[in-house]
Protein backbone atom coordinates (compact mmCIF):
# COMPACT_ATOMS: atom_id res chain seq x y z
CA UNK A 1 59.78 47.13 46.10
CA UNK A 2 60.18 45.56 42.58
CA UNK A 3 62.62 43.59 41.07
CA UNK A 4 63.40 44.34 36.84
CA UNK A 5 66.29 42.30 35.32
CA UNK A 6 68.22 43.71 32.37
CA UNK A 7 70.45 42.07 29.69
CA UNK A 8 71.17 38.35 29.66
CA UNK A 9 73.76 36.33 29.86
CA UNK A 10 75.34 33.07 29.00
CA UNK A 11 75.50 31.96 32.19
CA UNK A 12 72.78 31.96 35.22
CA UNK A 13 72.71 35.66 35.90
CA UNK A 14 71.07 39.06 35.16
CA UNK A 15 73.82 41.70 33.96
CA UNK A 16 72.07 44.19 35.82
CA UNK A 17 69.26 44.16 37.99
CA UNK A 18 67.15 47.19 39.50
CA UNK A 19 65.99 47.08 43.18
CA UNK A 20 63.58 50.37 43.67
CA UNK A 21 66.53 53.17 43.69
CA UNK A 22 69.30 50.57 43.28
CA UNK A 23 71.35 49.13 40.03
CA UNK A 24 73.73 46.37 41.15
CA UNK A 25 75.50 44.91 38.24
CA UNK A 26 77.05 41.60 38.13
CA UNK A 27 80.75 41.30 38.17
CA UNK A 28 82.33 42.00 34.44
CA UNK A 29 85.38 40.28 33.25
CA UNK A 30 87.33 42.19 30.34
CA UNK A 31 86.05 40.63 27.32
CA UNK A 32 85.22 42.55 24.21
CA UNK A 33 82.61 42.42 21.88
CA UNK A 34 84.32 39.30 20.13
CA UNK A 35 84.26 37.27 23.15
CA UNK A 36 87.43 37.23 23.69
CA UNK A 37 89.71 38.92 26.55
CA UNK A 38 91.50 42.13 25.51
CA UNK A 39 94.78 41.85 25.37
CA UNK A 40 97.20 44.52 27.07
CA UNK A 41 97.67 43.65 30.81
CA UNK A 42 95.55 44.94 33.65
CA UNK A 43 95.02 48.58 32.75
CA UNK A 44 93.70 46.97 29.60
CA UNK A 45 91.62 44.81 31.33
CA UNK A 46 90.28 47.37 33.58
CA UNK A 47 89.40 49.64 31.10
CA UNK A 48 87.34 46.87 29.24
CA UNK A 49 85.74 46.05 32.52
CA UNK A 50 84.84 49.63 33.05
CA UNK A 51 83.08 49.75 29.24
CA UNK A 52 81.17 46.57 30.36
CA UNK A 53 79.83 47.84 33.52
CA UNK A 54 78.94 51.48 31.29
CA UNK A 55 76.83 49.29 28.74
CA UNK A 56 75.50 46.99 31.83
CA UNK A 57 74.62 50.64 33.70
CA UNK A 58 73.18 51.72 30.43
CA UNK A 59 70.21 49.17 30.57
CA UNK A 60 69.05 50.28 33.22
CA UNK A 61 69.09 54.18 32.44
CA UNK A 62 72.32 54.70 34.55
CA UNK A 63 76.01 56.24 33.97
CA UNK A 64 79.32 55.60 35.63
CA UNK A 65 78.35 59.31 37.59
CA UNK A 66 75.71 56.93 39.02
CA UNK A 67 78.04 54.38 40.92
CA UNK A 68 77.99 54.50 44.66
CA UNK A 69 80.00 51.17 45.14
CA UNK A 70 82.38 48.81 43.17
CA UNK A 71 83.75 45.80 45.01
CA UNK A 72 87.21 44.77 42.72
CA UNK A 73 89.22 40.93 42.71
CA UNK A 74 92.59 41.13 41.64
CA UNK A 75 94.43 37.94 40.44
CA UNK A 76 97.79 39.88 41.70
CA UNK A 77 97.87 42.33 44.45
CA UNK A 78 101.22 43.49 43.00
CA UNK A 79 98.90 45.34 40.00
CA UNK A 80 96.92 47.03 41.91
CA UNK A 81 99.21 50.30 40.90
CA UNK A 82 98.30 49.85 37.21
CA UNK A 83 94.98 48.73 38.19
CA UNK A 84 94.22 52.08 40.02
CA UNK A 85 95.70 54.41 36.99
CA UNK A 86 93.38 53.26 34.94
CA UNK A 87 90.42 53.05 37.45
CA UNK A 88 90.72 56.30 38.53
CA UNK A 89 89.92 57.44 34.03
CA UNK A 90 86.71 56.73 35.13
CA UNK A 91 86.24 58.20 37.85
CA UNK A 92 87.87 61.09 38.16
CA UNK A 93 86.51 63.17 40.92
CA UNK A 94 84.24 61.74 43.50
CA UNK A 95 85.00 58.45 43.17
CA UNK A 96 82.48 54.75 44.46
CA UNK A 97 83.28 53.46 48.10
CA UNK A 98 85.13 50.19 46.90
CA UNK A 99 86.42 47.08 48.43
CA UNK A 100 89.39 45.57 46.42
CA UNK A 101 90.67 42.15 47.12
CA UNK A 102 93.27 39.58 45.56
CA UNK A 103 91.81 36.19 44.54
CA UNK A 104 91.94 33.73 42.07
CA UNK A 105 89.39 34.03 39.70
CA UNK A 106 87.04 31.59 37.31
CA UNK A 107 88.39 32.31 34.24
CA UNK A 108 92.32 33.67 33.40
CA UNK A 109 91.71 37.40 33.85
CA UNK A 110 93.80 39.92 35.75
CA UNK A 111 90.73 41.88 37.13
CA UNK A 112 86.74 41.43 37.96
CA UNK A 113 84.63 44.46 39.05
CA UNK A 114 81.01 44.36 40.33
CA UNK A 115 79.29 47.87 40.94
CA UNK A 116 75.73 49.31 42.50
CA UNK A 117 74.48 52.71 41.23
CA UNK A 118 72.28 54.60 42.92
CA UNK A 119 69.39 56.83 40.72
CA UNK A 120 65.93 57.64 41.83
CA UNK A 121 63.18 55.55 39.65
């Protein structure tokens, strides 16, 4: 099986990476094309994070459709109402398995997501 890395990244990791059938895609964080984090709360920030992991899914010839299985941190377990509103946009009907956990995370964000797609070479 081969390995091809797409995208790059400030820090010491591949955005998304394809493993024969397989896209896993690094955790996103809800920043914008400025750099900066959007603004808004945690739907905001999950919506962002969602775009990210689209235009991470994109490099390597994948779509959201694709996604087979997100694993989600949470700074606050108590938004993981508003969290799953705006989740479910983008996935409306057969959603990812996903694993969703609270835990402090690197940088002051409400939300992280990591996903792996599943598409035939």
């Amino acid at each position: 099986m081969t390995k091809e890395c797409f995208g790059s990244s400030h820090v010491p990791l591949s955005p998304a990476v394809r493993c024969g059938d397989f896209v896993f895609v690094s955790g996103q964080v809800p920043v914008g094309a400025d750099g900066k984090v959007v603004p808004g709360g945690v739907q905001a920030e999950t919506r962002q994070v969602l775009k990210n992991i689209e235009a991470c899914l994109a490099l390597a010839g994948c779509t959201l459709a694709d996604v087979v299985k997100t694993t989600v941190w949470l700074r606050d377990r108590d938004d993981f109402a508003a969290f799953n509103e705006a989740y479910a946009e983008s996935f409306p009907s057969e959603p990812p398995a996903r694993s969703t956990a609270e835990s402090r995370l690197m940088i002051d964000i409400a939300v992280e997501i990591e996903a792996v797609a599943y598409k035939p070479a």
